[in-house]
Protein backbone atom coordinates (compact mmCIF):
# COMPACT_ATOMS: atom_id res chain seq x y z
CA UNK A 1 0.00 0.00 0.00
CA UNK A 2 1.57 3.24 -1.25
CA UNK A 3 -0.46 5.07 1.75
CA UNK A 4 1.74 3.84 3.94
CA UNK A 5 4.92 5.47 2.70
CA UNK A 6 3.64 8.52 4.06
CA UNK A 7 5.05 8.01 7.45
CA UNK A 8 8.81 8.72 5.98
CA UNK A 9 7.62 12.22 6.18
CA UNK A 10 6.57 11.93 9.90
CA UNK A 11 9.38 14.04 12.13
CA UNK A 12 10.00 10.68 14.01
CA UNK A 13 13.47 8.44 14.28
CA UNK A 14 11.52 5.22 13.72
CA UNK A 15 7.97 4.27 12.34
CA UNK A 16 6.41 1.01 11.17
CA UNK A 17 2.85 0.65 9.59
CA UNK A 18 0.92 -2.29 8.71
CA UNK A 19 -2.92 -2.49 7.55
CA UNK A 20 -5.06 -5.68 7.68
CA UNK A 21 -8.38 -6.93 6.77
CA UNK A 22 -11.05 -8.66 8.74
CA UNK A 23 -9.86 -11.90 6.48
CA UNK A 24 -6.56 -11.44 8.32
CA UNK A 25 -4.93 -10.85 5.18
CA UNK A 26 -2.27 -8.24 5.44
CA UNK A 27 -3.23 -5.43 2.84
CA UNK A 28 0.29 -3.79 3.67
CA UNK A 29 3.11 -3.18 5.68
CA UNK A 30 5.84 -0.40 5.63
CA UNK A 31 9.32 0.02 7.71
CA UNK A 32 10.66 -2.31 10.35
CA UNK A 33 8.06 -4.11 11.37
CA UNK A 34 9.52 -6.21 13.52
CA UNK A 35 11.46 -2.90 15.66
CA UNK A 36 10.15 -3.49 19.33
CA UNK A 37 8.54 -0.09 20.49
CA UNK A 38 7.10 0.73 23.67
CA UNK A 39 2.93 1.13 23.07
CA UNK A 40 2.01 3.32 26.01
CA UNK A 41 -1.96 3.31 26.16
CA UNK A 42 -1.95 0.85 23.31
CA UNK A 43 -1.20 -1.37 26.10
CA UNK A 44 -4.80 -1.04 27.23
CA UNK A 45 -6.84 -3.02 24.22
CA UNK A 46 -4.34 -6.05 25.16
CA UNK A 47 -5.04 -5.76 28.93
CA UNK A 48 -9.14 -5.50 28.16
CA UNK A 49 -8.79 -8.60 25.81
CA UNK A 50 -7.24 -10.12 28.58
CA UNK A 51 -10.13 -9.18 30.82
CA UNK A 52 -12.33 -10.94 28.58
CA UNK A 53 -11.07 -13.78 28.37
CA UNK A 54 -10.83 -13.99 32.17
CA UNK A 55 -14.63 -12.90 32.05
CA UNK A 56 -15.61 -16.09 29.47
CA UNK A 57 -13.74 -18.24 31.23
CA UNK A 58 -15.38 -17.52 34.17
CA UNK A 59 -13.27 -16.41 36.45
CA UNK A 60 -14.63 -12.46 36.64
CA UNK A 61 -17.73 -11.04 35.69
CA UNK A 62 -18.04 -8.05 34.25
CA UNK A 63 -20.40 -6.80 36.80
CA UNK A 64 -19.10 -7.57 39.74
CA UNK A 65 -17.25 -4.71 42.64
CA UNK A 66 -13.92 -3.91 41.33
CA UNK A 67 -12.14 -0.72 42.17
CA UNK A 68 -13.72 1.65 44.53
CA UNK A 69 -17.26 1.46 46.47
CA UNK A 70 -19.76 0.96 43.79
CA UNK A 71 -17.34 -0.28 40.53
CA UNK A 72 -17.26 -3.10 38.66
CA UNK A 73 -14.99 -4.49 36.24
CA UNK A 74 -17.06 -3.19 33.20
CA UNK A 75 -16.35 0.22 35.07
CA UNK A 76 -12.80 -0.30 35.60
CA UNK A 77 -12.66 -1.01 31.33
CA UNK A 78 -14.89 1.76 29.95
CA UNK A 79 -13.25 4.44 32.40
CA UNK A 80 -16.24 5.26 34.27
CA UNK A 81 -14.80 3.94 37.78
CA UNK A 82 -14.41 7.07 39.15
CA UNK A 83 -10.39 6.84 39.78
CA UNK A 84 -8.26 10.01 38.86
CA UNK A 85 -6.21 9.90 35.96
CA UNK A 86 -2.79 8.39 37.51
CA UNK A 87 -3.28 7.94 41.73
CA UNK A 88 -5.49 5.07 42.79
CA UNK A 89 -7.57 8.08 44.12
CA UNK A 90 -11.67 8.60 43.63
CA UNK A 91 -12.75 11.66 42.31
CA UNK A 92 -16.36 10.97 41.03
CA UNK A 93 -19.04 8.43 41.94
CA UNK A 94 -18.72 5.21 39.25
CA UNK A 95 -20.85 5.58 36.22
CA UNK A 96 -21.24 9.76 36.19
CA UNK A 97 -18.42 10.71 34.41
CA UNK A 98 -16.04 9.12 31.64
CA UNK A 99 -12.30 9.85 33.72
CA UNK A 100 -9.50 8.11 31.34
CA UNK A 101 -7.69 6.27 34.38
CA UNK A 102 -4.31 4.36 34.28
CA UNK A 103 -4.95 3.60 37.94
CA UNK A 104 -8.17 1.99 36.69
CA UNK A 105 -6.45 -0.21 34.29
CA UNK A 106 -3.58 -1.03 37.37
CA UNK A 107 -6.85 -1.88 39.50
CA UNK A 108 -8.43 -4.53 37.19
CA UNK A 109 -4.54 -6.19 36.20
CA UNK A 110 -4.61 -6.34 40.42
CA UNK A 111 -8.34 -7.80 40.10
CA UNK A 112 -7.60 -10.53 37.85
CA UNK A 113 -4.15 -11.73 39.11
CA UNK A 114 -6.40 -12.08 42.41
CA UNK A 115 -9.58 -13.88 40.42
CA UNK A 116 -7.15 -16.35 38.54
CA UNK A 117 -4.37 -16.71 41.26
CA UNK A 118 -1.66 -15.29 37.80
CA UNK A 119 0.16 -12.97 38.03
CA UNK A 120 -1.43 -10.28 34.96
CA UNK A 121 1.14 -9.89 32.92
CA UNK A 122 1.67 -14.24 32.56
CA UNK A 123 -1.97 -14.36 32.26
CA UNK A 124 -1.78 -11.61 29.16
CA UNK A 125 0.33 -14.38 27.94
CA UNK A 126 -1.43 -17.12 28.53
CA UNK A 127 -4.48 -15.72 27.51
CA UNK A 128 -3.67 -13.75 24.48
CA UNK A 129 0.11 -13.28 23.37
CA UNK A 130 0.48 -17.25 23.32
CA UNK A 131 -2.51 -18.48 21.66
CA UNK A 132 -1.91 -15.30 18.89
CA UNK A 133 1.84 -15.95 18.63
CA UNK A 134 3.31 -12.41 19.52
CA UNK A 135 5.81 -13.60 20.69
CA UNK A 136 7.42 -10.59 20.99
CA UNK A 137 5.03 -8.84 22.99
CA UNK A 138 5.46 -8.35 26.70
CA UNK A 139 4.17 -6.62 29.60
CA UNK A 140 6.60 -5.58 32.17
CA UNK A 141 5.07 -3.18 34.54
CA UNK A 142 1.50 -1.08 34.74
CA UNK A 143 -1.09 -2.53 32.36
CA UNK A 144 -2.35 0.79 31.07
CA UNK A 145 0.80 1.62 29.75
CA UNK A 146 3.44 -0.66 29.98
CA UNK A 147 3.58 -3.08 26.98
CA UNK A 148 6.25 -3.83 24.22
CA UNK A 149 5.45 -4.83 20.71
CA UNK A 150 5.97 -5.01 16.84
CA UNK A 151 3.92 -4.55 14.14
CA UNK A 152 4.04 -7.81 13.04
CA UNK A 153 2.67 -8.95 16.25
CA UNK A 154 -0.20 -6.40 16.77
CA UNK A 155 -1.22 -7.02 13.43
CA UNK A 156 -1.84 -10.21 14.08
CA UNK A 157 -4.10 -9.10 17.23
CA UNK A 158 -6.15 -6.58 14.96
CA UNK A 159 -6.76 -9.90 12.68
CA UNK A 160 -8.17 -11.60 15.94
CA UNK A 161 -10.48 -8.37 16.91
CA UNK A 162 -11.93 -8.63 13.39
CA UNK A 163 -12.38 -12.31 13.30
CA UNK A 164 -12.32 -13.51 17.14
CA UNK A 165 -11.08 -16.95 17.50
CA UNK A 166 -10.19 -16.30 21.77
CA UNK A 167 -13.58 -15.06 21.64
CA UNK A 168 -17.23 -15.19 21.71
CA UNK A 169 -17.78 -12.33 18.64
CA UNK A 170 -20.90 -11.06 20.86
CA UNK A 171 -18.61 -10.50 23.87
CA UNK A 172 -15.75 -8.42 21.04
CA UNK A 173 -18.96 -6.82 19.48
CA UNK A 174 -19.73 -5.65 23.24
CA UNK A 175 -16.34 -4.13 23.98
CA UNK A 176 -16.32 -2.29 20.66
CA UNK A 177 -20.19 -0.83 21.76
CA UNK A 178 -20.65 1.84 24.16
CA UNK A 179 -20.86 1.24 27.40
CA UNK A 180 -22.62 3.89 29.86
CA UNK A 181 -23.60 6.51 26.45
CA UNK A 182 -23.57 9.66 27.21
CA UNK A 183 -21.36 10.52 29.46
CA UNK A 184 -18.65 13.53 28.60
CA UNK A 185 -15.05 13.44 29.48
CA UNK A 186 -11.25 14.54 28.24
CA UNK A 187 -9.49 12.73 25.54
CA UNK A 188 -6.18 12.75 26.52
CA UNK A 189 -4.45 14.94 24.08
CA UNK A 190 -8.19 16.12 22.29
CA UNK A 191 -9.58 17.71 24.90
CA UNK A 192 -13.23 17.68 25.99
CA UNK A 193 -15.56 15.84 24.08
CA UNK A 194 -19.06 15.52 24.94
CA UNK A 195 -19.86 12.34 24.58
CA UNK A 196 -16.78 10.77 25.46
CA UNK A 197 -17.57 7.70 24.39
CA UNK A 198 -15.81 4.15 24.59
CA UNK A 199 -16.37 0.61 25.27
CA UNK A 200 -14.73 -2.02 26.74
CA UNK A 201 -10.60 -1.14 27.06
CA UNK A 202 -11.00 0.37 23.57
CA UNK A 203 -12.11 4.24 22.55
CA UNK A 204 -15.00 4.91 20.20
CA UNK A 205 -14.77 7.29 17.38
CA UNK A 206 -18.32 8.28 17.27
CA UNK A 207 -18.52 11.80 16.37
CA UNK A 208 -15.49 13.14 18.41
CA UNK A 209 -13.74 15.80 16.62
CA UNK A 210 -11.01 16.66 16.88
CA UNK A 211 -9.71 13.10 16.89
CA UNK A 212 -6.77 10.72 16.36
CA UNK A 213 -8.49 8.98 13.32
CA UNK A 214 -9.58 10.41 10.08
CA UNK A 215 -12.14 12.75 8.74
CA UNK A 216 -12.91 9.96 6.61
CA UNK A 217 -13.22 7.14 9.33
CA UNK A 218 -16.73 5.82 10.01
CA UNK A 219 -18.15 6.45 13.42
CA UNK A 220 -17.97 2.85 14.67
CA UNK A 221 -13.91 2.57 14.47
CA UNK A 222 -12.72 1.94 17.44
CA UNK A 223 -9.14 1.19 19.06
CA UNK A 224 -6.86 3.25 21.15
CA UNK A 225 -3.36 5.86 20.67
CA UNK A 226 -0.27 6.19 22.65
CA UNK A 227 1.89 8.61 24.44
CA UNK A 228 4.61 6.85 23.25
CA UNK A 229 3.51 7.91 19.44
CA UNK A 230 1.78 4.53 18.82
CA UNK A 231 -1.93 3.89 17.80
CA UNK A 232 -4.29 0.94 16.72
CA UNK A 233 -7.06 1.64 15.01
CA UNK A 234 -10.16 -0.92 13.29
CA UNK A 235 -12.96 0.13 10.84
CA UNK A 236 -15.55 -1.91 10.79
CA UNK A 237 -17.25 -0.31 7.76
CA UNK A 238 -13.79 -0.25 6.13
CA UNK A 239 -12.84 -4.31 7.16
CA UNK A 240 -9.86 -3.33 7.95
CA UNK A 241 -7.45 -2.09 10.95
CA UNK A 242 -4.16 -0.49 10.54
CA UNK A 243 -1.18 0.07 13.39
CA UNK A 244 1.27 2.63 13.54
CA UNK A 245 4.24 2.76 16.12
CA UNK A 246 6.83 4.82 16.63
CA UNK A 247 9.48 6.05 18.74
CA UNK A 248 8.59 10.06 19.10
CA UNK A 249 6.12 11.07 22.09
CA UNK A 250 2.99 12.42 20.90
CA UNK A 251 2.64 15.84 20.45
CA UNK A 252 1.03 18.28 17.50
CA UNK A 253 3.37 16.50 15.40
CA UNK A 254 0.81 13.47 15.81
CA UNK A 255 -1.99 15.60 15.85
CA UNK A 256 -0.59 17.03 12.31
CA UNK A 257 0.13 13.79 10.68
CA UNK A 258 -1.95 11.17 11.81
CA UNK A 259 -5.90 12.31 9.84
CA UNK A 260 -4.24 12.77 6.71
CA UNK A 261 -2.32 9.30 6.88
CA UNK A 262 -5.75 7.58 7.87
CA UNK A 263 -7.57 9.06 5.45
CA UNK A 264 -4.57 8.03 2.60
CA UNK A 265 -5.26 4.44 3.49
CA UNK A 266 -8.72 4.11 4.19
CA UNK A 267 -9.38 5.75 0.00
CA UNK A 268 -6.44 3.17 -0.76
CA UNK A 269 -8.53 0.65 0.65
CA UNK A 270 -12.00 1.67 -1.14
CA UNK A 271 -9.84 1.80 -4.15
CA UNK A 272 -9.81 5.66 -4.79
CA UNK A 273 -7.02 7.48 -5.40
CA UNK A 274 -5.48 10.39 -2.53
């Protein structure tokens, strides 16, 4: 895909692309794609898969207390348990407010390690690196933010979100639905958006502007972006996801050069020309 060139002009050291279809077929992949970079938040989608495979194999439910007085471990993954943004702190009641929390994510790793007597980050492994074979994915630390992949490996998770084999599709189409509608919140980086809305460990486009994603995306892609310059996203109406790591914080460089690259593959994909 010629689209994905375009990140050569992106102000960054390092950057690796890849786009693939629900079929799992690679459509195309651009620089190393094998270079290890740190995700930052793209850590979360991983963790949340994790989550529900913990929740089908019944060893959590998704509505049971987690996190503070009143939260559950749906709250915990659609940041709506009420935790501040980094300190295992309440600031809301659950299920008013949409408050993007790394704590959160650290409370519901703690939750599960508990629930399956596994340490998270071996049961990430167990769960969802192993059976997927990225194998060189790991999690060594916080998981909100503290994950290490390729490319090559988190394309091969983006297949598995389109076409769930670790999953029940109802339980993926769940986390990809939104979950508590309605309620406004920041977008780390985007400011206020009213909705804010997401679903289970993964952000909703919706009608969120401005966003991450492309002017051309449809309102059902979902996935999540990085500090660490990294982002995942997957377009249902386009069948087809596309990752994008790198090795430059995000900053207005990102903000600059990350709609016009998604748009540039999503008309590659419908076959018109950019």
């Amino acid at each position: 895909m010629q689209s994905l060139a375009l990140i050569e002009n992106w102000p960054v050291p390092t950057a690796a692309a890849a786009v693939v279809r629900a079929d799992g077929t690679v459509a195309g992949a651009h620089g190393p794609t094998g270079h290890r970079f740190p995700l930052a938040s793209v850590t979360k989608p991983l963790a949340a898969y994790a989550a529900l495979v913990a929740y089908e194999e019944g060893a959590v439910e998704l509505d049971e207390p987690a996190g503070p007085d009143g939260s559950t471990v749906r709250h915990l993954l659609a940041h709506t348990s009420g935790l501040a943004f980094d300190e295992h702190r309440v600031t809301v009641p659950p299920g008013t407010r949409r408050l993007y929390s790394n704590a959160g994510f650290e409370v519901l790793g703690d939750h599960i390690a508990k629930a399956t007597d596994i340490p998270f980050a071996e049961y990430l492994r167990q769960a969802v690196l192993e059976p997927l074979g990225m194998t060189s994915t790991t999690l060594d630390g916080s998981p909100a933010k503290d994950g290490v992949s390729t490319v090559d490996d988190l394309v091969r998770f983006a297949a598995e979100v389109q076409a769930p084999r670790l999953l029940d599709p109802r339980t993926v189409l769940e986390a990809m639905s939104v979950v508590h509608p309605g309620l406004s919140g920041v977008l780390p980086g985007y400011g206020h958006q009213k909705p804010n809305d997401w679903g289970l460990g993964f952000e909703i486009r919706d009608g969120k502007s401005p966003h991450w994603t492309g002017a051309a995306s449809s309102p059902r892609t979902f996935g999540h972006f990085g500090q660490s310059g990294t982002f995942l996203w997957i377009d249902p109406d386009a069948g087809a996801a596309c990752v994008a790591l790198t090795d430059r914080a995000f900053g207005p460089w990102a903000v600059e050069a990350w709609p016009p690259f998604t748009d540039a593959v999503l008309a590659e994909l419908r076959g018109r020309p950019h």
